[in-house]
Protein backbone atom coordinates (compact mmCIF):
# COMPACT_ATOMS: atom_id res chain seq x y z
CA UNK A 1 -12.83 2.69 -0.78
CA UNK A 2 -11.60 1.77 2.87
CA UNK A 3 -9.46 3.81 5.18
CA UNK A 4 -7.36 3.26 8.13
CA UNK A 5 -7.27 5.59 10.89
CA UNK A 6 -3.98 5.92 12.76
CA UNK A 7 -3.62 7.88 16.38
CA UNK A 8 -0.12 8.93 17.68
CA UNK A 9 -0.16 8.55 21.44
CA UNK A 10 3.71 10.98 22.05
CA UNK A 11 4.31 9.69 25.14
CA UNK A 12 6.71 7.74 27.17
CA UNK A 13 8.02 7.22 29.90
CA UNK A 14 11.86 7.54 28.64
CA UNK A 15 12.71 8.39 24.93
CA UNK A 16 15.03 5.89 23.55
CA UNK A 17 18.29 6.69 22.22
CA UNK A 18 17.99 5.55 18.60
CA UNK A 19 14.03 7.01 18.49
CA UNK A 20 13.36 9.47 15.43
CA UNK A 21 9.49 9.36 15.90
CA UNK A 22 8.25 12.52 17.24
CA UNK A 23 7.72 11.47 20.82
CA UNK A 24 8.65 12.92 24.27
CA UNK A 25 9.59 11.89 27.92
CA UNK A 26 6.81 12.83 29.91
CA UNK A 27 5.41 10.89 33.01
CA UNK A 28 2.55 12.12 34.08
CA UNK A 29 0.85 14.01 30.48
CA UNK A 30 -2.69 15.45 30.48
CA UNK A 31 -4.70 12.68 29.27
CA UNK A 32 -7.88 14.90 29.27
CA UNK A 33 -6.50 17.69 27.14
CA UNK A 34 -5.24 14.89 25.07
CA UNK A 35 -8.62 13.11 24.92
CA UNK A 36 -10.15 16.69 23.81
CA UNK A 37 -7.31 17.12 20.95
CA UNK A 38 -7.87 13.82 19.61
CA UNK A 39 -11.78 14.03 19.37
CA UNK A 40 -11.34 17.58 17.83
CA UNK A 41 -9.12 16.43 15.01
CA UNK A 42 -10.66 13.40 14.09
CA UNK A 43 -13.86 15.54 13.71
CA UNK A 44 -11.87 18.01 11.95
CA UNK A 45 -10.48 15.21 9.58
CA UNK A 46 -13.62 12.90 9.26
CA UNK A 47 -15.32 15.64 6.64
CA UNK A 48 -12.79 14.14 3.86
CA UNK A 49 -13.29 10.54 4.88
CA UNK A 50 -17.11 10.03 5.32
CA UNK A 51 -18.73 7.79 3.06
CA UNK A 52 -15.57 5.42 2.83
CA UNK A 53 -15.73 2.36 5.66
CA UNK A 54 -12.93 2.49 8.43
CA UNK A 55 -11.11 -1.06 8.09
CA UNK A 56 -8.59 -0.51 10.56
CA UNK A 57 -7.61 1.30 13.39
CA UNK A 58 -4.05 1.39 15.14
CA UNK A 59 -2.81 3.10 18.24
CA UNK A 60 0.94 3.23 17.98
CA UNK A 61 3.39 5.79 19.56
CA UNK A 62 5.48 7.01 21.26
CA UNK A 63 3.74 4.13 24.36
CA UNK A 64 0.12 3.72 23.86
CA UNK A 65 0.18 1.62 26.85
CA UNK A 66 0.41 3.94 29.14
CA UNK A 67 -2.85 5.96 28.75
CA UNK A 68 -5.13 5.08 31.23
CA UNK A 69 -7.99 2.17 30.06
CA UNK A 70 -10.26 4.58 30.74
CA UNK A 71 -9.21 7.00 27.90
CA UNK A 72 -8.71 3.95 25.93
CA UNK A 73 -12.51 3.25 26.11
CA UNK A 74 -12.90 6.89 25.62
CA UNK A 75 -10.86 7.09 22.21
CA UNK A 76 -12.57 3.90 20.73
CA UNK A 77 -15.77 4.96 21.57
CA UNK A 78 -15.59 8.14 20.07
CA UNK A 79 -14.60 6.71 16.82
CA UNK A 80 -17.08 4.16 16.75
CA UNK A 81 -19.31 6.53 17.15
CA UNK A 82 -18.42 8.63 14.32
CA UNK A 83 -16.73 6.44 11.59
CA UNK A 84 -19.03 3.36 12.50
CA UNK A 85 -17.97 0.09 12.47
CA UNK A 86 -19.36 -2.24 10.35
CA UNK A 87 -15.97 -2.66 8.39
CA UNK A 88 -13.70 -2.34 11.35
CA UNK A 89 -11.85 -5.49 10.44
CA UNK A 90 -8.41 -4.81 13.04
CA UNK A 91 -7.92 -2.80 15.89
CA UNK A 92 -4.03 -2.64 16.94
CA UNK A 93 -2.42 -1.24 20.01
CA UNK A 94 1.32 -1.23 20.72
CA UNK A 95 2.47 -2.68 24.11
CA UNK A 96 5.96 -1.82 25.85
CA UNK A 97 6.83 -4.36 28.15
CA UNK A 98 6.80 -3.05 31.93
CA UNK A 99 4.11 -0.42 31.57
CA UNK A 100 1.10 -2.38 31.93
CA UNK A 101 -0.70 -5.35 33.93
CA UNK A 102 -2.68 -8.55 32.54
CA UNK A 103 -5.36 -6.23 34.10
CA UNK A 104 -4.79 -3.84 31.93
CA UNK A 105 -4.46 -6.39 28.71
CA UNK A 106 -8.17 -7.74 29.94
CA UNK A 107 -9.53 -4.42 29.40
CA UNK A 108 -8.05 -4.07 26.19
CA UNK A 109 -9.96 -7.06 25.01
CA UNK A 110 -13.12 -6.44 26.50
CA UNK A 111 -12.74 -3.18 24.10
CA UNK A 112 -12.28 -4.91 21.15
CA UNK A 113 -8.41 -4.20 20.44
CA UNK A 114 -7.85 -7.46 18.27
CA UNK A 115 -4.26 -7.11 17.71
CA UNK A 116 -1.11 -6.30 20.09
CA UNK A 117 2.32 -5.50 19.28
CA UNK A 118 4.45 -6.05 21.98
CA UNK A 119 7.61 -4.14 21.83
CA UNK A 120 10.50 -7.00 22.86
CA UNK A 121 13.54 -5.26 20.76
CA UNK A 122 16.17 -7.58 22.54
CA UNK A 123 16.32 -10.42 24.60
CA UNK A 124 19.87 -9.87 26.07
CA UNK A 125 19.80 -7.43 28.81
CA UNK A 126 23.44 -5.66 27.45
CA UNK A 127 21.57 -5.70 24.40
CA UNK A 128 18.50 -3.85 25.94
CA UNK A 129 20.91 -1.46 27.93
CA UNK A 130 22.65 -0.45 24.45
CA UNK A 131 19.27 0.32 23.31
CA UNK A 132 18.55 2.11 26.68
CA UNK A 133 15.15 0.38 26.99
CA UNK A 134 13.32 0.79 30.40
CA UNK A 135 12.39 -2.72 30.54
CA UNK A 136 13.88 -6.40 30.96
CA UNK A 137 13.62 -9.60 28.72
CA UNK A 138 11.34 -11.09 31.87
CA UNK A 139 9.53 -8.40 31.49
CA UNK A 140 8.66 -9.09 27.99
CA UNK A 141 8.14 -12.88 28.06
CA UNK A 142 5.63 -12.09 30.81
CA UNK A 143 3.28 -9.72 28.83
CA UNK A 144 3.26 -12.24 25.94
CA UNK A 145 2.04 -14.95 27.84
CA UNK A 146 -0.56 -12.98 29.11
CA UNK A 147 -1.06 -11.64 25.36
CA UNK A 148 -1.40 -14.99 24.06
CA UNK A 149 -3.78 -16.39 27.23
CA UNK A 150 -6.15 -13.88 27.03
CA UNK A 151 -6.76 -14.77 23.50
CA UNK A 152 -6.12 -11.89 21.48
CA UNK A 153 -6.45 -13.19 17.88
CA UNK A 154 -3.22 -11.49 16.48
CA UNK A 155 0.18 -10.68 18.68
CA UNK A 156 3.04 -9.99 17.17
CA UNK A 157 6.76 -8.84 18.22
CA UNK A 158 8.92 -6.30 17.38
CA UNK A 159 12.48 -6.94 17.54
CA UNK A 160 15.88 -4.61 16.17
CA UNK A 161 18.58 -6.63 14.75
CA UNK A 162 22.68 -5.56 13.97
CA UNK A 163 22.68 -3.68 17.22
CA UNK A 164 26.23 -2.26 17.62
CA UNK A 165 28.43 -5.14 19.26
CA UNK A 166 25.38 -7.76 18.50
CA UNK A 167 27.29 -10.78 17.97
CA UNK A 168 25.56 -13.13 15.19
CA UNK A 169 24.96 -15.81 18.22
CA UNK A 170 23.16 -13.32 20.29
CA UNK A 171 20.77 -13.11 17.09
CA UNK A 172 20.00 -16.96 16.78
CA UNK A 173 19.55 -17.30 20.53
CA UNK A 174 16.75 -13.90 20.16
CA UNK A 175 15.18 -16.04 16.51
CA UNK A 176 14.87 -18.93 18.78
CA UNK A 177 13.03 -17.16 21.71
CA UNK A 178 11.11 -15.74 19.34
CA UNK A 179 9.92 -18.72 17.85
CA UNK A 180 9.48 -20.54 20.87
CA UNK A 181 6.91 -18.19 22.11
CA UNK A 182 5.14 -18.84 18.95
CA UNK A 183 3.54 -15.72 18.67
CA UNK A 184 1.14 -15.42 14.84
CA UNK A 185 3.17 -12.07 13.73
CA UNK A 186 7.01 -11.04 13.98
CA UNK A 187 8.73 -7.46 12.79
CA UNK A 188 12.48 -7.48 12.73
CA UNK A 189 13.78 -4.20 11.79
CA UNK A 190 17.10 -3.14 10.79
CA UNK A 191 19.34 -1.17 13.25
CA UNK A 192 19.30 2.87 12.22
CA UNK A 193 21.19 5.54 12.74
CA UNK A 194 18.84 8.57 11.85
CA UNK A 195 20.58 11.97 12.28
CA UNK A 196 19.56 13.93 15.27
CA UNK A 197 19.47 11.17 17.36
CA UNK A 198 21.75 10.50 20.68
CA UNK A 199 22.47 7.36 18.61
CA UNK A 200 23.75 9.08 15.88
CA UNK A 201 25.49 11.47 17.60
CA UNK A 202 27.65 8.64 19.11
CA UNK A 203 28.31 6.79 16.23
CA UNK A 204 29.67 9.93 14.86
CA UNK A 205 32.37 10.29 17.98
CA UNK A 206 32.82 6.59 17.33
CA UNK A 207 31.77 5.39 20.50
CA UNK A 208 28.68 3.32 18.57
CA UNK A 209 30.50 0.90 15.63
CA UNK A 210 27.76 0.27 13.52
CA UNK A 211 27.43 -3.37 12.04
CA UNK A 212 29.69 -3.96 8.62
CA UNK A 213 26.93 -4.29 5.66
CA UNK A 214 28.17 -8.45 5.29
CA UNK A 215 27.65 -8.68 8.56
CA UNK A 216 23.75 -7.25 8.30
CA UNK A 217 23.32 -8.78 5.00
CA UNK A 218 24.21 -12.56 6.98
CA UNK A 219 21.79 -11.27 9.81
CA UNK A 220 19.11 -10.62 7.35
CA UNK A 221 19.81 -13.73 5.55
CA UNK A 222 19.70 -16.22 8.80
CA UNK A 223 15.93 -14.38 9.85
CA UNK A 224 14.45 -14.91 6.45
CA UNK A 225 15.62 -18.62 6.51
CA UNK A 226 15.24 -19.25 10.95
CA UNK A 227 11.27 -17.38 10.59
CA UNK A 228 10.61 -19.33 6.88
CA UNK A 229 11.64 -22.62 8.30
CA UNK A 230 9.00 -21.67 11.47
CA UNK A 231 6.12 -21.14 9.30
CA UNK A 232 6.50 -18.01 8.97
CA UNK A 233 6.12 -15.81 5.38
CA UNK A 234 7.80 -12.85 4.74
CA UNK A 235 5.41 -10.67 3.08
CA UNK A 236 6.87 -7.41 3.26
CA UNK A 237 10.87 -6.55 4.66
CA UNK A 238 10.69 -6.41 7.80
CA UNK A 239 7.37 -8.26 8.30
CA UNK A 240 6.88 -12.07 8.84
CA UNK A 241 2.97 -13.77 9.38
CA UNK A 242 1.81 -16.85 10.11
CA UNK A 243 -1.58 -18.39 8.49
CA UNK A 244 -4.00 -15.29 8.23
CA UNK A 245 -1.74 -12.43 10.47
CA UNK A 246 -0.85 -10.16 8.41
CA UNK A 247 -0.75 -6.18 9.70
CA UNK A 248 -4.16 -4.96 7.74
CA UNK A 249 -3.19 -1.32 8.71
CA UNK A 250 -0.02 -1.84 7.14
CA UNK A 251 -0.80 -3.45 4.22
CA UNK A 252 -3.01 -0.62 3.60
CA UNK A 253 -0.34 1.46 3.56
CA UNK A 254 2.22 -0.35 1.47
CA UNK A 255 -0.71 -0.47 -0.77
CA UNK A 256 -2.01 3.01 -1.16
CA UNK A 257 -5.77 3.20 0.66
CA UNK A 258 -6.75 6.16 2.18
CA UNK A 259 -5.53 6.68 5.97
CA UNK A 260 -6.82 9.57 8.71
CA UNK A 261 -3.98 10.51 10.89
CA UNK A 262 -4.28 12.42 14.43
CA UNK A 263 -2.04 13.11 17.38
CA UNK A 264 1.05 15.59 17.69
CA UNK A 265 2.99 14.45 14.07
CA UNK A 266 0.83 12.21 12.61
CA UNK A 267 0.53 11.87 8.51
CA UNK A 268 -2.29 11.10 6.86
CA UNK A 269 -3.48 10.69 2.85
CA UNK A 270 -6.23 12.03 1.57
CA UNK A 271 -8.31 11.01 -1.44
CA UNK A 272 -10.36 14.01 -2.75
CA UNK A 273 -12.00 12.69 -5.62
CA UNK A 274 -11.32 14.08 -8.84
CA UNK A 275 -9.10 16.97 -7.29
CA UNK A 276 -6.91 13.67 -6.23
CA UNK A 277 -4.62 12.80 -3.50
CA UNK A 278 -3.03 15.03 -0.76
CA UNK A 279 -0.61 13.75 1.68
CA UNK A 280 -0.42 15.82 5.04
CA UNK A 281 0.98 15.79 8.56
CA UNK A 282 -0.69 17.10 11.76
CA UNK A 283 1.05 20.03 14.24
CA UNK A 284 4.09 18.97 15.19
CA UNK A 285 4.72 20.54 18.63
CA UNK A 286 3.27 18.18 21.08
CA UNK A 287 2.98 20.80 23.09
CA UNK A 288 1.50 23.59 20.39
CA UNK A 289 -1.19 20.74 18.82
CA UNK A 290 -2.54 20.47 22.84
CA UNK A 291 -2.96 23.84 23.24
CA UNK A 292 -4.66 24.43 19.51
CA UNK A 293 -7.05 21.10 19.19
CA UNK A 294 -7.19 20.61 23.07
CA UNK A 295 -10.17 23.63 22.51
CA UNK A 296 -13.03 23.58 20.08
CA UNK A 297 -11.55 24.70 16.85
CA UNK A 298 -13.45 26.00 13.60
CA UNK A 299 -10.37 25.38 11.63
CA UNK A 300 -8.56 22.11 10.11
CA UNK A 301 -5.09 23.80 11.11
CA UNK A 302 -1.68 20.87 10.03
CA UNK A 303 1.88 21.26 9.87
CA UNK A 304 2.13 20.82 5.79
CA UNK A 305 -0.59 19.74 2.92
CA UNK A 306 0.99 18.20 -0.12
CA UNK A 307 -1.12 17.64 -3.49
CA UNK A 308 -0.38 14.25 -4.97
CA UNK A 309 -0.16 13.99 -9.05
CA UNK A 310 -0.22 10.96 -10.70
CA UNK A 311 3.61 10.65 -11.61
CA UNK A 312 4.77 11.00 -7.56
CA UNK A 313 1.40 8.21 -6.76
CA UNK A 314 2.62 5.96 -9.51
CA UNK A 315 6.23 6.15 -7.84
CA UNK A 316 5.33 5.83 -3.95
CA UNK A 317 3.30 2.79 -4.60
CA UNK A 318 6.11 0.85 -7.16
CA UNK A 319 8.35 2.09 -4.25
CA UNK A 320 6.46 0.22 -1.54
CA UNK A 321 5.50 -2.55 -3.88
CA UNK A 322 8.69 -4.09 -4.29
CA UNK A 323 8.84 -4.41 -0.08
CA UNK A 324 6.34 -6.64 -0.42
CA UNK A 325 6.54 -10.35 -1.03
CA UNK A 326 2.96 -10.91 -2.89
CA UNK A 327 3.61 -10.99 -6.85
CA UNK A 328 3.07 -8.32 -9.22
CA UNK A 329 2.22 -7.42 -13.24
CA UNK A 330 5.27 -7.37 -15.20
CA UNK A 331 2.66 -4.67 -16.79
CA UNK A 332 3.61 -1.16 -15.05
CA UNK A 333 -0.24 0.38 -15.77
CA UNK A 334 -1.43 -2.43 -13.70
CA UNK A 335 -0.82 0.81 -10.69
CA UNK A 336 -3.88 3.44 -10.40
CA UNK A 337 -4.33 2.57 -14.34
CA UNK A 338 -1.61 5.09 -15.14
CA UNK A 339 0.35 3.99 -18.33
CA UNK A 340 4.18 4.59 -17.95
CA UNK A 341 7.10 3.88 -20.41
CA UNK A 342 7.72 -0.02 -20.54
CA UNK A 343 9.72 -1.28 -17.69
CA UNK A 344 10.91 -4.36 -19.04
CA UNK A 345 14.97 -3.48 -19.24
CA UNK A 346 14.27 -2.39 -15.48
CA UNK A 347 12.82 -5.91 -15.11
CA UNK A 348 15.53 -7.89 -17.04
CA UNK A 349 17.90 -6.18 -14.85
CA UNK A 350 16.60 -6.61 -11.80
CA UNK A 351 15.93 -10.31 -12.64
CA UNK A 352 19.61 -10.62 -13.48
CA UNK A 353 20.47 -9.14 -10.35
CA UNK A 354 18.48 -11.40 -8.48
CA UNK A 355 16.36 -9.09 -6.70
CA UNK A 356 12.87 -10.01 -8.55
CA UNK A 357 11.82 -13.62 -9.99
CA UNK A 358 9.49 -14.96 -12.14
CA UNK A 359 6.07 -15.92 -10.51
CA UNK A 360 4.23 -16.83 -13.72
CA UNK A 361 4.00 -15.72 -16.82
CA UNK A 362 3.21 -12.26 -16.22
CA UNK A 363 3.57 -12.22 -12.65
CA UNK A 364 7.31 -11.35 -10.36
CA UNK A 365 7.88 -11.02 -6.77
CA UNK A 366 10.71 -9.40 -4.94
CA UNK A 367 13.12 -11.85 -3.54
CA UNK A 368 14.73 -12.19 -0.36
CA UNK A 369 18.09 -10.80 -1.85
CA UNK A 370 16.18 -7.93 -3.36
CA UNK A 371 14.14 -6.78 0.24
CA UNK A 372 17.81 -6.03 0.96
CA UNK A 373 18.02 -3.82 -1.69
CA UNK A 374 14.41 -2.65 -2.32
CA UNK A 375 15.05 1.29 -2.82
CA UNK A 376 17.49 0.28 -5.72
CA UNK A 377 15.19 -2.35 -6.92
CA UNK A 378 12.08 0.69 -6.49
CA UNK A 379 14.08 2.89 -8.12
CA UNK A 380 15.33 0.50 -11.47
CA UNK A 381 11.77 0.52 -12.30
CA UNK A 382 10.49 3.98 -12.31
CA UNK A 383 14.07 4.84 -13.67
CA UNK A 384 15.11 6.72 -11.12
């Protein structure tokens, strides 16, 4: 079985109002001591993972883009080194516009990084300002250029829709930017308000409206159709692909392979044979996990383990099945060969609802309508 290996880069250069991701402002961070901590906990980690083939590998954050190339090389190298490569099918690395050069994105290449993201959120600067995003929509047409002239084989671009005070205009001017650029891979995610968050915190002195649920539901209707009509297929929510571009790392996943996680926060599943599955999450602290793996450590120290059984497996995966748009057995012990009580009056229900249709005989996909309302639909299945 394949794996995925994830690494949390914390850092950037501002934290964003609406961020939930465990991430902090910090300008000028050790990169060494950071270098050390991530080659200590991958070889901390790797014990549970050897003998499976790493597939992908995905630097996300927090800003990636802002450690230095040469820790870059460092990083890759190091896991090369110990999880091989023969397998390595995708290597991602998330971009915020403004922080780097087409220098920079040369050097990326020459390393092997096969897939960008390129964080674009808005293209109206009020927009961006709401968002309190350090960079300009210049600023991100210009990266993607250089993105898509250097060749990199997959770039795709993250954009936030139903904004507060995002008009449904502003939207279709952003879809056609978007599709103009022509870019192979698009992620259009739903404005949140998670609690904790400056965000949050001003929606609840009402000085942030958030958007009325027709108004979303119209805004996720007009992307589906705008990105469709481009050429584009939705195969999960939030997630649109042209040709061959969909996120591997993802996928795996929605999907349920195996996935290493370091850096300050990061989770990670384990599959340990026939003990089975344990989900975990590394220290927390940014600051305690650089002082514990940023020196040679005998001990595999995290934040939480969590043993798996079959019941709460069986439920994540219908749970992140229905996001997707690929079909799927009308047979629920088609999952991990686990037999469950029938689901057909879940089925006929969410058929009538119009959330899932019929793909053949024994075959349904979620619908557009139901990636709206794919925690209900997740959730009429297992009977929840």
């Amino acid at each position: 079985m394949d794996f995925g290996l994830y690494i949390h880069v914390p850092f950037c250069r501002t934290v964003c109002p609406y961020c939930e991701f465990n991430v902090v402002g910090w300008r000028d961070p050790p990169w060494d001591v950071y270098l050390e901590g991530l080659t200590q906990e991958l070889n901390a980690h790797y014990a549970q993972f050897s003998g499976r083939r790493l597939r992908t590998l995905y630097f996300g954050g927090g800003t990636p883009s802002l450690m230095p190339l040469s820790i870059v090389e460092k990083v890759v190298k190091n896991v090369k080194d110990l999880c091989g490569d023969d397998g390595l099918r995708e290597m991602s690395f998330e971009l915020n516009p403004g922080t780097v050069d087409r220098t920079y994105l040369e050097g990326l290449r020459s390393l092997g990084i096969n897939r960008v993201s390129i964080g674009w959120q808005a293209t109206q600067q009020r927009l961006l300002t709401i968002l309190g995003r350090d960079h300009d929509a210049q600023e991100s047409r210009t990266i993607t250029e250089w993105a898509l002239e250097l060749g990199f084989p997959s770039v795709s671009l993250d954009v936030i829709f139903a904004v507060p005070g995002q008009t449904e205009e502003e939207l279709d001017t952003t879809l056609s930017e978007v599709i103009d650029v022509g870019t192979q891979h698009v992620s259009m995610y739903e404005m949140t308000f998670d609690e904790g968050t400056p965000f949050a915190r001003k929606r609840d002195k009402g000085q942030l409206i958030e958007q009325e649920d027709t108004v979303v539901v119209r805004m996720m209707e007009r992307i589906a159709f705008r990105l469709q009509a481009a050429g584009y297929e939705r195969y999960e929510v939030s997630s649109f692909a042209r040709g061959n571009h969909r996120s591997l790392h993802n996928h795996g996943y929605w999907t349920g392979l195996p996935y290493l996680g370091i850096g300050p926060g990061a989770h990670g599943l384990r599959h340990l044979g026939p003990q089975g599955w344990e989900r975990y999450q590394s220290i927390v602290s940014i600051r305690s996990w650089l002082e514990y793996w940023g020196a040679p450590q005998d001990d595999l120290k995290t934040e939480w383990v969590e043993p798996l059984n079959e019941d709460t497996r069986f439920e994540e995966q219908v749970l992140t099945l229905v996001r997707l748009g690929d079909p799927f057995s009308v047979q629920p012990e088609f999952l991990l060969g686990h037999r469950r009580d029938d689901w057909s009056a879940g089925l006929d229900e969410a058929i009538r609802r119009g959330w899932i249709s019929k793909a053949s005989t024994n075959m349904v996909r979620t619908t557009n309508v139901g990636m709206r309302f794919a925690d209900s639909l997740g959730l009429l299945l297992i009977g929840g």
